[in-house]
C-alpha atoms as a PDB file:
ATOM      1  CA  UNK A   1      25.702 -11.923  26.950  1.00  0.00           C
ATOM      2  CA  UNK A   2      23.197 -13.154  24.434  1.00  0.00           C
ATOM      3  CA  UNK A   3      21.431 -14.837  27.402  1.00  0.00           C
ATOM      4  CA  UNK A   4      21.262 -11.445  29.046  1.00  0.00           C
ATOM      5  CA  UNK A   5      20.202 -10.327  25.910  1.00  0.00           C
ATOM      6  CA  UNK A   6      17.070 -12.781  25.880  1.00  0.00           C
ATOM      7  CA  UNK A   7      16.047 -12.026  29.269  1.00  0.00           C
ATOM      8  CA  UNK A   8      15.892  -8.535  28.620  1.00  0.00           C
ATOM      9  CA  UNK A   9      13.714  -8.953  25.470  1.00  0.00           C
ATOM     10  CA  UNK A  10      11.690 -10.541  27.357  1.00  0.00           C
ATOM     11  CA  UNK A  11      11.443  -8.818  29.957  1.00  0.00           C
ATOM     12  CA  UNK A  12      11.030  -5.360  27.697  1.00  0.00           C
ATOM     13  CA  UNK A  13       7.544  -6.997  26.487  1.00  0.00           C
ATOM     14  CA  UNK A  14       6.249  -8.836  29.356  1.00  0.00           C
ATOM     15  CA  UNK A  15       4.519  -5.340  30.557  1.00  0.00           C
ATOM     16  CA  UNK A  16       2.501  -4.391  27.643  1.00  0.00           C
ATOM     17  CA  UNK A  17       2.069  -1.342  25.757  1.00  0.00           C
ATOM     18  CA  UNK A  18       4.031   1.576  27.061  1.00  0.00           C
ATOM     19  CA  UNK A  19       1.290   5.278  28.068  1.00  0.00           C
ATOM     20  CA  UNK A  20       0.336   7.381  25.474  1.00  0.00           C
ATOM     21  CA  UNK A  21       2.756  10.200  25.517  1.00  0.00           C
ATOM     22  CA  UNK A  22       2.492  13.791  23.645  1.00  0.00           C
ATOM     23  CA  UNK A  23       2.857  13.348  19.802  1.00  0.00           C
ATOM     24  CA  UNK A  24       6.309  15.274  19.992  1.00  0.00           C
ATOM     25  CA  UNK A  25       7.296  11.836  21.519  1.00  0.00           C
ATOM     26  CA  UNK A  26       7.729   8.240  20.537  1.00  0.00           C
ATOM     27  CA  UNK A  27       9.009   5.397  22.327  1.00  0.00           C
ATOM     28  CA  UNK A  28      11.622   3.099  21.246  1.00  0.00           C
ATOM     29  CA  UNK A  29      13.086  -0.112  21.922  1.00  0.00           C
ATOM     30  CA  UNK A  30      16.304  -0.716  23.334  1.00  0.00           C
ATOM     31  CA  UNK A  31      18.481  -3.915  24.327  1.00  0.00           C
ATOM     32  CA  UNK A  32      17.054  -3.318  27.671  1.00  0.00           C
ATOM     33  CA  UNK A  33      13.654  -2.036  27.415  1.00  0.00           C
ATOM     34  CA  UNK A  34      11.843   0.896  26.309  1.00  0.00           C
ATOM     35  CA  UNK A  35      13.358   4.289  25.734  1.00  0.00           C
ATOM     36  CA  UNK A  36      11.398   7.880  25.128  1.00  0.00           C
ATOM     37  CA  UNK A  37      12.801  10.033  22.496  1.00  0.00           C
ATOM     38  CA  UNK A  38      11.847  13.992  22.015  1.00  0.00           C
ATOM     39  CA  UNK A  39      10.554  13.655  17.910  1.00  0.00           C
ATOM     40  CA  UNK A  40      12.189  17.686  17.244  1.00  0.00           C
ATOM     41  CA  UNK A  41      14.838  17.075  19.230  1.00  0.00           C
ATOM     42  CA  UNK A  42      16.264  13.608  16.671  1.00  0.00           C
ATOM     43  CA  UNK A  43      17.946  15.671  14.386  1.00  0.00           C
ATOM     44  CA  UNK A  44      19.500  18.296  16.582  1.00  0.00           C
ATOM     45  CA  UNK A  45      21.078  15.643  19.385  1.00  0.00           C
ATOM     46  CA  UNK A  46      20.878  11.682  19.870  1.00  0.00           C
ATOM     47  CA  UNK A  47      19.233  11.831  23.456  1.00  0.00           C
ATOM     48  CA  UNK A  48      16.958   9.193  25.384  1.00  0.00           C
ATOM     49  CA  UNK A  49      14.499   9.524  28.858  1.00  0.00           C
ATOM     50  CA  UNK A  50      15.129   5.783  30.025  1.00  0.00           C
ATOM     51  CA  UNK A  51      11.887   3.647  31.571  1.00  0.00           C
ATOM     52  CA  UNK A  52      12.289   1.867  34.599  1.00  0.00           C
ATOM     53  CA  UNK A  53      12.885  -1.196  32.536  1.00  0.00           C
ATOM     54  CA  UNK A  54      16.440   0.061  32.886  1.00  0.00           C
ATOM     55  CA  UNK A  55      16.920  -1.147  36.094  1.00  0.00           C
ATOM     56  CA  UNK A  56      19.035   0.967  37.845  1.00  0.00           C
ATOM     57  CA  UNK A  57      19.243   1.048  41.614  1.00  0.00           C
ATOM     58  CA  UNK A  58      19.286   3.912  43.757  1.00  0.00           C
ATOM     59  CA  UNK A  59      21.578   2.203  45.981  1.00  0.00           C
ATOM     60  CA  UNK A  60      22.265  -1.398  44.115  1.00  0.00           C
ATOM     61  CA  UNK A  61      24.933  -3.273  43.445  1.00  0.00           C
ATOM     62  CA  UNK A  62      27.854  -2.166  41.773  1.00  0.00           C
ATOM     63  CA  UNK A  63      27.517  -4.741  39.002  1.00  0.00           C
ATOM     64  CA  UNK A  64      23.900  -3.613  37.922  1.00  0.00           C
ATOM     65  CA  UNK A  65      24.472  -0.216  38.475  1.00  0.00           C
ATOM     66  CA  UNK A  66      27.504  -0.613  35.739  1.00  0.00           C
ATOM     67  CA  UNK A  67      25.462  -3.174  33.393  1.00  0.00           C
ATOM     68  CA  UNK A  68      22.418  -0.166  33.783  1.00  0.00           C
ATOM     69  CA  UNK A  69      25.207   2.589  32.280  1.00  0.00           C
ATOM     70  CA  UNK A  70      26.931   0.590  30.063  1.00  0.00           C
ATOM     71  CA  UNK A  71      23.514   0.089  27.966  1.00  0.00           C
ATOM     72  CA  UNK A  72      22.745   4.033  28.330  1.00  0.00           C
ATOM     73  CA  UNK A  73      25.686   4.198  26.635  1.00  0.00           C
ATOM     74  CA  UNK A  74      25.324   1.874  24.068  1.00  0.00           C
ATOM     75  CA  UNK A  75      21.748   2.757  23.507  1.00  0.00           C
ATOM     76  CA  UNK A  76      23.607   6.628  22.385  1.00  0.00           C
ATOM     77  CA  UNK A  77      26.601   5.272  20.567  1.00  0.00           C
ATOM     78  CA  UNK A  78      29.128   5.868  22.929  1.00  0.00           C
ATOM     79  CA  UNK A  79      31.729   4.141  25.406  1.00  0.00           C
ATOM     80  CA  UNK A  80      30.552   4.078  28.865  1.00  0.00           C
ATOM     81  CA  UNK A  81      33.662   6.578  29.753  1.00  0.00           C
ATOM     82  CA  UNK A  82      32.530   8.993  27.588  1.00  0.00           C
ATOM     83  CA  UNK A  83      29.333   9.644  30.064  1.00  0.00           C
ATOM     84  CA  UNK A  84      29.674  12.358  32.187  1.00  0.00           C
ATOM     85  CA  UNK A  85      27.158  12.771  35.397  1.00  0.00           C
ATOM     86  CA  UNK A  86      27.061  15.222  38.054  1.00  0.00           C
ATOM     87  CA  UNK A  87      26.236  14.767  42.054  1.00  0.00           C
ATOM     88  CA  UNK A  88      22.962  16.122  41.851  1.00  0.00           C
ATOM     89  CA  UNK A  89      22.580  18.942  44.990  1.00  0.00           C
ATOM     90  CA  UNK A  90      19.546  20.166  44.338  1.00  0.00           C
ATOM     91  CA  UNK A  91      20.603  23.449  43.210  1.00  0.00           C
ATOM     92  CA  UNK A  92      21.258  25.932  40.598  1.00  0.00           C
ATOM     93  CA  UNK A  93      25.145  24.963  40.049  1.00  0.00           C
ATOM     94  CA  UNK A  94      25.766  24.240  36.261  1.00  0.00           C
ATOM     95  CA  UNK A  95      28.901  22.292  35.624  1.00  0.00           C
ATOM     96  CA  UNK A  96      30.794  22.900  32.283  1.00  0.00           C
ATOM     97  CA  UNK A  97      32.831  20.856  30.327  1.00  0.00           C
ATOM     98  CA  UNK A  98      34.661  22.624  27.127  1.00  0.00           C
ATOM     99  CA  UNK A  99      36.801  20.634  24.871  1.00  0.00           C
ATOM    100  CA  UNK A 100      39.618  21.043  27.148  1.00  0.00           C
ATOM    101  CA  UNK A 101      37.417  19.569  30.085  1.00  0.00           C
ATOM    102  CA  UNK A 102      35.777  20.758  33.152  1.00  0.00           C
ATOM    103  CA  UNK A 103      35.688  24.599  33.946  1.00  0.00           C
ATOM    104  CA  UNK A 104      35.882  25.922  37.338  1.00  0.00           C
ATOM    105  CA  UNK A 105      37.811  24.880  40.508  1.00  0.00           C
ATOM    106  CA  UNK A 106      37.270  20.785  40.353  1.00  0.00           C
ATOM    107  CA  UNK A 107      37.937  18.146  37.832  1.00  0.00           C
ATOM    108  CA  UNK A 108      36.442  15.605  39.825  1.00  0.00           C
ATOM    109  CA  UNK A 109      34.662  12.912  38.046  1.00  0.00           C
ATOM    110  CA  UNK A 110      30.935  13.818  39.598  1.00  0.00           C
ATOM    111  CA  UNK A 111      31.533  17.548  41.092  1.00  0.00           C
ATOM    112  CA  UNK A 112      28.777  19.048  42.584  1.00  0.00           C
ATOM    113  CA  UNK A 113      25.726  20.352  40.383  1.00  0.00           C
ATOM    114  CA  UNK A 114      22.214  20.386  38.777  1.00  0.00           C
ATOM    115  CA  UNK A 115      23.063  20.699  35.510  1.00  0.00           C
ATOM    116  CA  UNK A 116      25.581  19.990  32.884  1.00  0.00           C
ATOM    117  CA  UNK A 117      26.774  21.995  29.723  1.00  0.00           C
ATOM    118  CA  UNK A 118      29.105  21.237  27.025  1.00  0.00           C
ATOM    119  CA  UNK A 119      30.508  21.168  23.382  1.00  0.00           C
ATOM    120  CA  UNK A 120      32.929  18.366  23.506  1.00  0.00           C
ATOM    121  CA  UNK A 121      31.519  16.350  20.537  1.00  0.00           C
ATOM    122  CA  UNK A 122      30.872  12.661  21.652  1.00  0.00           C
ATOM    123  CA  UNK A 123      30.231  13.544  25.191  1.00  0.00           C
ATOM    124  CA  UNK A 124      27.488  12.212  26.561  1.00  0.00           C
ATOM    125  CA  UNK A 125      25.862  14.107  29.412  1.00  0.00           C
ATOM    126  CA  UNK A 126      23.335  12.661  32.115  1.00  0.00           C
ATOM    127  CA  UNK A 127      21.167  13.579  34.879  1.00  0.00           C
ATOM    128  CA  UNK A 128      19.063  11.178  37.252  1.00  0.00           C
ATOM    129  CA  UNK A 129      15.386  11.303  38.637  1.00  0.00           C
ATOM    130  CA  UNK A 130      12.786   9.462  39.952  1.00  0.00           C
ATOM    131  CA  UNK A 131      10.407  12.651  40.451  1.00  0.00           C
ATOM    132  CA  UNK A 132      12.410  15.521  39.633  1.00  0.00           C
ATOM    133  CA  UNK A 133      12.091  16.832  35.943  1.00  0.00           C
ATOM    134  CA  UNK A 134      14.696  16.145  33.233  1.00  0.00           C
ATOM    135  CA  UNK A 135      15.466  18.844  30.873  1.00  0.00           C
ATOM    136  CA  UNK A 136      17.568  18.286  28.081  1.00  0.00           C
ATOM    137  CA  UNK A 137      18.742  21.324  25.696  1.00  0.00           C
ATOM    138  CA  UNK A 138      20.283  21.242  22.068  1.00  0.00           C
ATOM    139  CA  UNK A 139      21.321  23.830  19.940  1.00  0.00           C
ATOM    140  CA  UNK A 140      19.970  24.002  16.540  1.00  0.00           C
ATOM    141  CA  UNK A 141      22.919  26.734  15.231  1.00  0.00           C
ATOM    142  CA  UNK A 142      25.687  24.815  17.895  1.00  0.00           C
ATOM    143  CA  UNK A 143      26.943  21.674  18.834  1.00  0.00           C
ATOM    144  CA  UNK A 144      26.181  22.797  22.741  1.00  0.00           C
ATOM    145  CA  UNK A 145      23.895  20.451  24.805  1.00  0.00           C
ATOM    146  CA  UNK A 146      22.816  20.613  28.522  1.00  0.00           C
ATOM    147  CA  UNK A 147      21.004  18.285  30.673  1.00  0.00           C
ATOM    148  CA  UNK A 148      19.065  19.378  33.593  1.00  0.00           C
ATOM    149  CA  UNK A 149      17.918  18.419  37.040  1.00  0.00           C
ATOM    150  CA  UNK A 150      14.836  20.267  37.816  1.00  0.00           C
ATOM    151  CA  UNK A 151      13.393  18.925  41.631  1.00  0.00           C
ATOM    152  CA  UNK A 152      11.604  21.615  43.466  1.00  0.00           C
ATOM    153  CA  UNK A 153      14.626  22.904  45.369  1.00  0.00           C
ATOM    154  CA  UNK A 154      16.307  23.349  41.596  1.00  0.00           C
ATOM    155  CA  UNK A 155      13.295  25.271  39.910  1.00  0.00           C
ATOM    156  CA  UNK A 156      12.628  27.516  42.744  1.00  0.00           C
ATOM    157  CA  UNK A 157      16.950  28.412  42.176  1.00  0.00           C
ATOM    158  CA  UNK A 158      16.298  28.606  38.525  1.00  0.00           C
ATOM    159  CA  UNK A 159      18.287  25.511  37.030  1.00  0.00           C
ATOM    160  CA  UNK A 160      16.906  26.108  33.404  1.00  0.00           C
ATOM    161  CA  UNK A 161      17.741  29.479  33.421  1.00  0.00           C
ATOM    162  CA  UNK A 162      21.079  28.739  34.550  1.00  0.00           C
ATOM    163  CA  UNK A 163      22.012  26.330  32.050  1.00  0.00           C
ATOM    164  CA  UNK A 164      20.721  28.645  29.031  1.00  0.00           C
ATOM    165  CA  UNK A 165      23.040  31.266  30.780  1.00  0.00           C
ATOM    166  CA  UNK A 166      25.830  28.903  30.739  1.00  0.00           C
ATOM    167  CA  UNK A 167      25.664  27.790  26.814  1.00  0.00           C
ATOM    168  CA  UNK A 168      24.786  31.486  25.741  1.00  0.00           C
ATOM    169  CA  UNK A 169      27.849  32.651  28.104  1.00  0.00           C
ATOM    170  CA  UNK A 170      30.238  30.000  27.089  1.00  0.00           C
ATOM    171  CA  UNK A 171      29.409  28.888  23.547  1.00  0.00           C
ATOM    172  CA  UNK A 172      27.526  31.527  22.442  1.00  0.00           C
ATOM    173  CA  UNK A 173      24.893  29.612  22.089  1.00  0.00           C
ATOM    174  CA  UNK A 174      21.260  32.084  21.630  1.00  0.00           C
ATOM    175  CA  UNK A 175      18.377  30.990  23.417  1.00  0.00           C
ATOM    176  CA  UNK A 176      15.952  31.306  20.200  1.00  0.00           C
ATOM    177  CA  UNK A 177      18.227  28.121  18.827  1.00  0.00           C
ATOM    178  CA  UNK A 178      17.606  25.932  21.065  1.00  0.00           C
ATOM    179  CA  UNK A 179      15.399  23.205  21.381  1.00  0.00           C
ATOM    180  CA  UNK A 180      13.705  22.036  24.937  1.00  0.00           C
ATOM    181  CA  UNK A 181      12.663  18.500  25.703  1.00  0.00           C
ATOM    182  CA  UNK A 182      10.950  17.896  29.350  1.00  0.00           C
ATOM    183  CA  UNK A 183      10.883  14.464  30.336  1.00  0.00           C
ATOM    184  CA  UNK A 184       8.883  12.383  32.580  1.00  0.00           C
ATOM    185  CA  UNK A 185       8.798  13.728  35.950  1.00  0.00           C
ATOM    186  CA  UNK A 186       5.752  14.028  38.874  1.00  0.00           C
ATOM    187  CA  UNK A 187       2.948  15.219  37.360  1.00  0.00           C
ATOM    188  CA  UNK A 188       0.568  18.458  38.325  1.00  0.00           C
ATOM    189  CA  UNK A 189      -2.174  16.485  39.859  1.00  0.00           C
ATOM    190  CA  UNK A 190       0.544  14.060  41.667  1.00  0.00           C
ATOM    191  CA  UNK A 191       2.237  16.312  43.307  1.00  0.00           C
ATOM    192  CA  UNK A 192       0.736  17.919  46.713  1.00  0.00           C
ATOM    193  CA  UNK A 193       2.986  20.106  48.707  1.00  0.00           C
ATOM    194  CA  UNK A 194       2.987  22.170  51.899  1.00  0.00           C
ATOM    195  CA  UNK A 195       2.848  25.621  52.249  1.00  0.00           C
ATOM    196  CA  UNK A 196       6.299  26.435  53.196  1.00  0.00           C
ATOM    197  CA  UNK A 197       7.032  25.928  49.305  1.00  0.00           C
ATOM    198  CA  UNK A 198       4.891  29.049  48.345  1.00  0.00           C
ATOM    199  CA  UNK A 199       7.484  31.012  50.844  1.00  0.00           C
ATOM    200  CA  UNK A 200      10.259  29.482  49.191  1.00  0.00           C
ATOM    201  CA  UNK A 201       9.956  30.530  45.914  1.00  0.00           C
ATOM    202  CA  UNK A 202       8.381  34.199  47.047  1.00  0.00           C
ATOM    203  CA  UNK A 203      11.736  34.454  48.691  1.00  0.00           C
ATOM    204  CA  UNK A 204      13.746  33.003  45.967  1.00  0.00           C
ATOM    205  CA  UNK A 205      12.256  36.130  43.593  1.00  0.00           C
ATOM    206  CA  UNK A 206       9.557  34.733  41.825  1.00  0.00           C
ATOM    207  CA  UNK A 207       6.605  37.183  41.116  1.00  0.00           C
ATOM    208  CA  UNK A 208       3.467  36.565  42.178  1.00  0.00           C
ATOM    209  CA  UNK A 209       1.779  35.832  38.935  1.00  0.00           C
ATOM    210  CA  UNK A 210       4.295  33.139  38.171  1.00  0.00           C
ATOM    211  CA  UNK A 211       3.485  31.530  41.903  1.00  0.00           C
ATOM    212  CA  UNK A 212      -0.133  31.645  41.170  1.00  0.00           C
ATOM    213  CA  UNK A 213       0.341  29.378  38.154  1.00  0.00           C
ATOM    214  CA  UNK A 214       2.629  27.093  39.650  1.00  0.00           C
ATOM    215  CA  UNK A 215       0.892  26.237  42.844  1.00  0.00           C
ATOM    216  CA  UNK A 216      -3.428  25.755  42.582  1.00  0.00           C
ATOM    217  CA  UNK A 217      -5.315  23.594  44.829  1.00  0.00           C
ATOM    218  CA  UNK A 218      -7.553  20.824  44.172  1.00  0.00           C
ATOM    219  CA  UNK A 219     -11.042  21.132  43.309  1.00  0.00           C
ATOM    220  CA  UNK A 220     -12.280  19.197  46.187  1.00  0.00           C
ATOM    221  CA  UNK A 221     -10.353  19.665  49.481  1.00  0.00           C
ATOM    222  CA  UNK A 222      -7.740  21.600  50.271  1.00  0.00           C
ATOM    223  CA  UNK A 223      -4.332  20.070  48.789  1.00  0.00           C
ATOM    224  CA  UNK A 224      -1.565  22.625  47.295  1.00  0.00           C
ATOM    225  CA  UNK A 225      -0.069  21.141  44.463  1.00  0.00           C
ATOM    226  CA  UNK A 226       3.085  22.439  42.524  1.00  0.00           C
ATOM    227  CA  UNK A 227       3.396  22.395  38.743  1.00  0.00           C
ATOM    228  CA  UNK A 228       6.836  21.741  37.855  1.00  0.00           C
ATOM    229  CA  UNK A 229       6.350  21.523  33.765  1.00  0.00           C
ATOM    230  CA  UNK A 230       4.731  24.479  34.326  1.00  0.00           C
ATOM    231  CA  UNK A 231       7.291  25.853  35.717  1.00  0.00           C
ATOM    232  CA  UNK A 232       9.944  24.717  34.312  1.00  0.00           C
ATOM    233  CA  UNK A 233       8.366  25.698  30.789  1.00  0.00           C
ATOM    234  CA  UNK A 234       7.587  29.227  32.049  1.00  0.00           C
ATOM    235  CA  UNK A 235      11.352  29.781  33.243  1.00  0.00           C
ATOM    236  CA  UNK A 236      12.916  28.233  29.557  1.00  0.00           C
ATOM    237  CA  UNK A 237      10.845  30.995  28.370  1.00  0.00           C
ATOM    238  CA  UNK A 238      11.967  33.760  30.326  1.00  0.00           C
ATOM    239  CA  UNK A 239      14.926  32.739  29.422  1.00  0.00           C
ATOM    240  CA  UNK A 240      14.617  33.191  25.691  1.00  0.00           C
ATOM    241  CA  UNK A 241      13.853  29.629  24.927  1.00  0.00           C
ATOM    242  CA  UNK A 242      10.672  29.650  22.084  1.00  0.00           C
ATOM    243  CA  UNK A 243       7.517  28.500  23.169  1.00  0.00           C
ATOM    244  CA  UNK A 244       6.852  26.455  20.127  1.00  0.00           C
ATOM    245  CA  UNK A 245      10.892  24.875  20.867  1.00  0.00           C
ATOM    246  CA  UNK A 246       9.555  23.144  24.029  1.00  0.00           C
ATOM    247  CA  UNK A 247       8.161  19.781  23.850  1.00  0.00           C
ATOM    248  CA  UNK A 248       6.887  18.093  27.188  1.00  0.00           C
ATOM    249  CA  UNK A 249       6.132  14.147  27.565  1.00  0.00           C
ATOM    250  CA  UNK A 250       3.248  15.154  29.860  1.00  0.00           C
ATOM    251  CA  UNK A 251       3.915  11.821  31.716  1.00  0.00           C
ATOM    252  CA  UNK A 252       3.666  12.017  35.583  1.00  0.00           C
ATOM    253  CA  UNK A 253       5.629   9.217  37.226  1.00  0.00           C
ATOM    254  CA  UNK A 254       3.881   8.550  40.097  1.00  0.00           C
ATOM    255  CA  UNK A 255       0.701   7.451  37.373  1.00  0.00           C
ATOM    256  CA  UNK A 256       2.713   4.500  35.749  1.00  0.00           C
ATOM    257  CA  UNK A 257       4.331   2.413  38.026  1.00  0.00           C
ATOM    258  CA  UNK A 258       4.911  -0.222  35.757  1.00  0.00           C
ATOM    259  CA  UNK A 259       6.603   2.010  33.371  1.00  0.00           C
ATOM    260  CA  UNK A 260       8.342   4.808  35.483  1.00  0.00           C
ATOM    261  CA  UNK A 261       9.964   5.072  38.915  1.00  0.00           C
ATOM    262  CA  UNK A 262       8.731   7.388  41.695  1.00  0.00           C
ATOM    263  CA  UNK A 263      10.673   8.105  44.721  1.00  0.00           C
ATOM    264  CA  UNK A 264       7.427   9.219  46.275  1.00  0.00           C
ATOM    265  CA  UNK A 265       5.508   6.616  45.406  1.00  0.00           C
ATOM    266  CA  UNK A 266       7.683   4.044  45.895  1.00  0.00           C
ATOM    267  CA  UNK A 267      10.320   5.479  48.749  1.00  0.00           C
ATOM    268  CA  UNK A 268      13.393   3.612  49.178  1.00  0.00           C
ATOM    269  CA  UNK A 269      12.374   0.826  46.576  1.00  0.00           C
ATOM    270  CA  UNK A 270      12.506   3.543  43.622  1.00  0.00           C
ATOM    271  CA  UNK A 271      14.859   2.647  41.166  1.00  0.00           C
ATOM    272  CA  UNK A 272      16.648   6.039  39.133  1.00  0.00           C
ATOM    273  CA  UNK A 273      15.653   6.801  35.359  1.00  0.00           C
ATOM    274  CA  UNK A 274      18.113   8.405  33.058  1.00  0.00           C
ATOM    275  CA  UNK A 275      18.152  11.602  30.889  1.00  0.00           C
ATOM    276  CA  UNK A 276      21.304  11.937  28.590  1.00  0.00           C
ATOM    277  CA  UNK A 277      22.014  13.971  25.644  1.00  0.00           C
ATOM    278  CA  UNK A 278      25.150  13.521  23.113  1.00  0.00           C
ATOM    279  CA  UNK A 279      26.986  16.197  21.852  1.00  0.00           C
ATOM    280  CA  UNK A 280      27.287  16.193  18.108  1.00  0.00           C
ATOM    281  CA  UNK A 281      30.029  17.415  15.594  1.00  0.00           C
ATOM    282  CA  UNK A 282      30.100  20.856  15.453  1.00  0.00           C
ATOM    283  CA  UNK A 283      27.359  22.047  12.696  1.00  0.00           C
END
């Protein structure tokens, strides 16, 4: 181990200076690399957005893919047991876990979902991406935490609002409390789509105001592009989340390719990044 330990020093500083990110932000260094932290959201939950430094394969080995966990979970002070993930659908299923373990009709170690919720202090709750957004929630009042994955399919079902339906429904948890942090995901300008999207979400429900924000073309030509923070923020909203309780990295994935993976920059050679969020003793 502290061989591994040296390589990974090393290789943590062998690619420079990590982007700027939003001042709400701050990287940090890990065993393994470079982790980004939400600055408001410190004192309400232990949480990290994990760089591509972390290594972990889409479809890898099973030895790195359990080296890549095990230092998300030492990284949050936990065992690597104490994780809990979900099989991402691409959906608007939320998956919760009380104290007394998973609700609903599976206890499966990765059921089915977009989103996880729970109270069960020292959990440790964790989504994937390599595009899609990760959302993680905290309650100020609570010990409740989520952690949300946001890819089109997922914002157009309403994940967020979802999830803040979940916590207010199951822990009582009140939207004002909470605290949003949106990590690195494809950016505005990054992310051209087709026009079947735009029918999508009009069928999903979403008014037309909200569609006009989310999807704008480019300046020159005549690419549709989506705007999943924007999105994503406007729906936290709606959902009684504060404005002013929403912090976003602003960091589009496909832009750093040193730094962040991108399944549509980089196709099958995209590694996965990881959003996780502790739950704390109850406050």
């Amino acid at each position: 181990m502290p061989d591994d330990n040296r390589r990974l020093r090393t290789a943590a500083t062998s690619i420079g200076t990590p982007p700027p990110v939003d001042a709400a932000f701050r990287w940090e260094r890990e065993i393994w690399g470079h982790a980004l932290h939400c600055v408001p959201l410190e004192p309400v939950a232990k949480h990290l957005f994990t760089s591509r430094q972390l290594g972990l394969p889409a479809n890898g080995s099973d030895l790195d893919t359990r080296q890549a966990w095990s230092f998300v979970a030492q990284s949050l002070g936990v065992r690597p047991e104490d994780l809990l993930r979900v099989k991402q659908v691409h959906g608007n299923v939320v998956r919760v876990v009380t104290r007394d373990g998973v609700t609903g009709t599976t206890t499966s170690q990765k059921p089915d979902g977009d989103a996880i919720v729970s109270n069960a202090p020292g959990l440790v709750l964790a989504v994937v991406v390599a595009d899609c957004v990760p959302i993680l929630l905290a309650d100020r009042e609570g010990s409740a935490v989520a952690a949300i994955h946001a890819g089109w399919r997922g914002t157009c079902a309403g994940i967020v609002t979802a999830a803040v339906e979940a916590m207010n429904r199951t822990f009582g948890t009140r939207p004002g409390n909470l605290v949003a942090a949106i990590g690195p995901s494809i950016g505005p300008d990054d992310y051209v789509v087709g026009e079947s999207l735009v029918a999508a979400f009009v069928a999903a429900g979403h008014d037309d105001a909200s569609v006009s924000r989310w999807f704008r073309r480019a300046p020159v030509g005549d690419a549709l592009r989506l705007d999943l923070w924007r999105a994503n923020q406007d729906q936290l909203e709606g959902a009684g989340v504060r404005p002013e309780a929403i912090y976003l990295s602003g960091l589009s994935t496909v832009s750093h390719p040193r730094w962040l993976e991108s399944f549509r920059r980089d196709a099958g050679r995209a590694g996965r990044m990881v959003a996780a969020v502790r739950v704390a003793a109850e406050r």
